[in-house]
Protein backbone atom coordinates (compact mmCIF):
# COMPACT_ATOMS: atom_id res chain seq x y z
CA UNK A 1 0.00 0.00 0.00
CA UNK A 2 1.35 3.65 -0.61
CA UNK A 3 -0.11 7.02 0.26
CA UNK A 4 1.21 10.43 -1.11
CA UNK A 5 0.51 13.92 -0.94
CA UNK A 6 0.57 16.16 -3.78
CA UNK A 7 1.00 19.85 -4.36
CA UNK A 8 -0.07 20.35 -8.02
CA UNK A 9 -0.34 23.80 -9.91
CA UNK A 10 1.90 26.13 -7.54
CA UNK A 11 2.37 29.00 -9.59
CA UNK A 12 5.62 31.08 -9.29
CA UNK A 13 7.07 34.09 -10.60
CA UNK A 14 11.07 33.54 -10.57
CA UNK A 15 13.98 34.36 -13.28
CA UNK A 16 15.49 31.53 -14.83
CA UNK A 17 16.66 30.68 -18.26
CA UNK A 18 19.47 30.29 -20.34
CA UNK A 19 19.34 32.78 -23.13
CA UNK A 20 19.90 36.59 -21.86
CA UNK A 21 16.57 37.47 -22.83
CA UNK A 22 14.72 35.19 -21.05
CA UNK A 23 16.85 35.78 -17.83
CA UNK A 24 15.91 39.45 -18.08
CA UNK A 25 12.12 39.01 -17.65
CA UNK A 26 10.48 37.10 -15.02
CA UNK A 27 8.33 34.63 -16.21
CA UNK A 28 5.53 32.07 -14.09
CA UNK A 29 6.56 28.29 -13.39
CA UNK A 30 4.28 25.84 -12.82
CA UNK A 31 5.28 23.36 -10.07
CA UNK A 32 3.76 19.53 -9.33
CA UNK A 33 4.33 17.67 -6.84
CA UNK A 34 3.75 14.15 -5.59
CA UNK A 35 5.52 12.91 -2.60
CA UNK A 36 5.33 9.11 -1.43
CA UNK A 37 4.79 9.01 2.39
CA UNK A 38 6.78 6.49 4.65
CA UNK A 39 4.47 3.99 6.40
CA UNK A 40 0.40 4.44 6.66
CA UNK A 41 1.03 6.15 10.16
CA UNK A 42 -1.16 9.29 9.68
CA UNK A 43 -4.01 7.54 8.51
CA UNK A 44 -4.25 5.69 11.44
CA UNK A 45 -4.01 8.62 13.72
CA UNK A 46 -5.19 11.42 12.51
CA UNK A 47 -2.07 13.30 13.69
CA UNK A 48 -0.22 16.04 11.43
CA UNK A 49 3.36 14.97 12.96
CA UNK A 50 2.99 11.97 11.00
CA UNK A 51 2.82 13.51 7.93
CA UNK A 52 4.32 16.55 5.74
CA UNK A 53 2.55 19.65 6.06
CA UNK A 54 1.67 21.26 2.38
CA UNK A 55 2.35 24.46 3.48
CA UNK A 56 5.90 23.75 4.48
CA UNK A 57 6.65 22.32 1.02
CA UNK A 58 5.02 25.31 -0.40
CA UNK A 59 7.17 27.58 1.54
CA UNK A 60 10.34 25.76 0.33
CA UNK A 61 9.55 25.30 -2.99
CA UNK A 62 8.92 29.62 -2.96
CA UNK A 63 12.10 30.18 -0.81
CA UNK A 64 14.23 28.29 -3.74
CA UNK A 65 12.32 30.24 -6.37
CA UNK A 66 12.67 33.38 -4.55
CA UNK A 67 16.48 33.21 -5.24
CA UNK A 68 16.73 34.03 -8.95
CA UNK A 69 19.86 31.99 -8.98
CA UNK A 70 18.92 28.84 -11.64
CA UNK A 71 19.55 28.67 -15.49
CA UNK A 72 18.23 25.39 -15.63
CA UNK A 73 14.39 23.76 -14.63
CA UNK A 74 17.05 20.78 -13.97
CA UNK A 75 19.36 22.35 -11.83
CA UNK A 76 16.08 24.07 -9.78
CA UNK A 77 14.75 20.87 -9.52
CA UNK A 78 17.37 19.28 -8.13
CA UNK A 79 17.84 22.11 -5.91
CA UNK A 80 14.12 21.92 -4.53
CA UNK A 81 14.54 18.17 -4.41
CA UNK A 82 17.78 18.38 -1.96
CA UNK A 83 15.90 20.93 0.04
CA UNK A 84 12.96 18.86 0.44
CA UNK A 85 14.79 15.72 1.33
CA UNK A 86 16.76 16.94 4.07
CA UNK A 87 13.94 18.64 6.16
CA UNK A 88 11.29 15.90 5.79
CA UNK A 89 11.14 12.05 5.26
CA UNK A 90 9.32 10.15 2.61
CA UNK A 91 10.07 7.24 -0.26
CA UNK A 92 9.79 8.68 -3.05
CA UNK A 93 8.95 12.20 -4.72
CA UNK A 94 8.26 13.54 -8.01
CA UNK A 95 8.99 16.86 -9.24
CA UNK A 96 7.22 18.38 -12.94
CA UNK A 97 8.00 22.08 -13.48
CA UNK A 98 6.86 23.42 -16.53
CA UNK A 99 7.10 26.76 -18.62
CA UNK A 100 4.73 28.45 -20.73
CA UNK A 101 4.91 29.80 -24.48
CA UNK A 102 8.74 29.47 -24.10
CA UNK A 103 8.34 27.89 -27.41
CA UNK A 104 5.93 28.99 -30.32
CA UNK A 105 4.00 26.35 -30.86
CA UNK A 106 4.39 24.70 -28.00
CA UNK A 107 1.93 25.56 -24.41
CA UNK A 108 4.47 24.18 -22.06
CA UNK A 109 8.17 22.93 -21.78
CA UNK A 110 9.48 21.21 -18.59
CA UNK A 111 10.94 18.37 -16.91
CA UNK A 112 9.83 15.15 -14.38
CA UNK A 113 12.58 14.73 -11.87
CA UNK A 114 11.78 11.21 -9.99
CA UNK A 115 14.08 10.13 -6.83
C-alpha cells in the first residue's frame, strides 16, 4: 500500500533561463508535486506529525524560487529536491516544473525529476 501527498499547480514568478533574454524578464513556473509518504502512520491517527505539512513544502519550494539563482528547470529541480529531502522524510517524490509559451508552438516545456 502507498499514500502520497501532492502539491499540483503552484504558480511562481522567478527568473530563470538560459538565453539573456529570457533571464531578463520574469516569467511564471508551474510546479507539481507528488511525494510518497513512509508507512500508513497518519491515517491511522489522525495526527499532522505523522505527515508533511503542504504548506511547508510550499514555503520551500517559494524560498528556492525566490532566489533568482537557476539557469536550468534541472538544476532548480534538483535544488528543490535536496531541500525537500533533508527537512522531511518520505520514499519517493516527483517533481514536474513546466514553462509556458517558451516555445511557439508549444503551451508548455518542462521536466519530471523522480528520486
Amino acid at each position: 500500500m502507498t499514500n502520497n501527498i501532492f502539491l499540483h499547480g503552484l504558480k511562481l514568478i522567478t527568473k530563470i533561463g538560459v538565453p539573456d533574454w529570457e533571464r531578463a524578464i520574469s516569467q511564471q513556473l508551474i510546479i507539481d508535486v507528488d511525494i510518497q509518504l513512509k508507512g500508513n502512520e497518519i491515517f491511522d491517527s489522525n495526527d499532522i506529525s505523522k505527515t508533511i505539512d503542504y504548506a511547508l513544502i510550499e514555503s520551500e519550494i517559494k524560498m528556492i524560487a525566490s532566489k533568482h539563482e537557476h539557469h536550468l528547470l534541472e538544476d532548480f529541480g534538483e535544488d528543490i529536491i535536496s531541500c525537500l529531502k533533508e527537512k522531511f522524510h518520505f520514499e519517493k517524490i516527483v517533481l514536474k516544473i513546466s514553462k509556458q509559451k517558451i516555445l511557439p508552438d508549444t503551451d508548455f516545456v518542462g521536466v519530471i525529476l523522480e528520486r
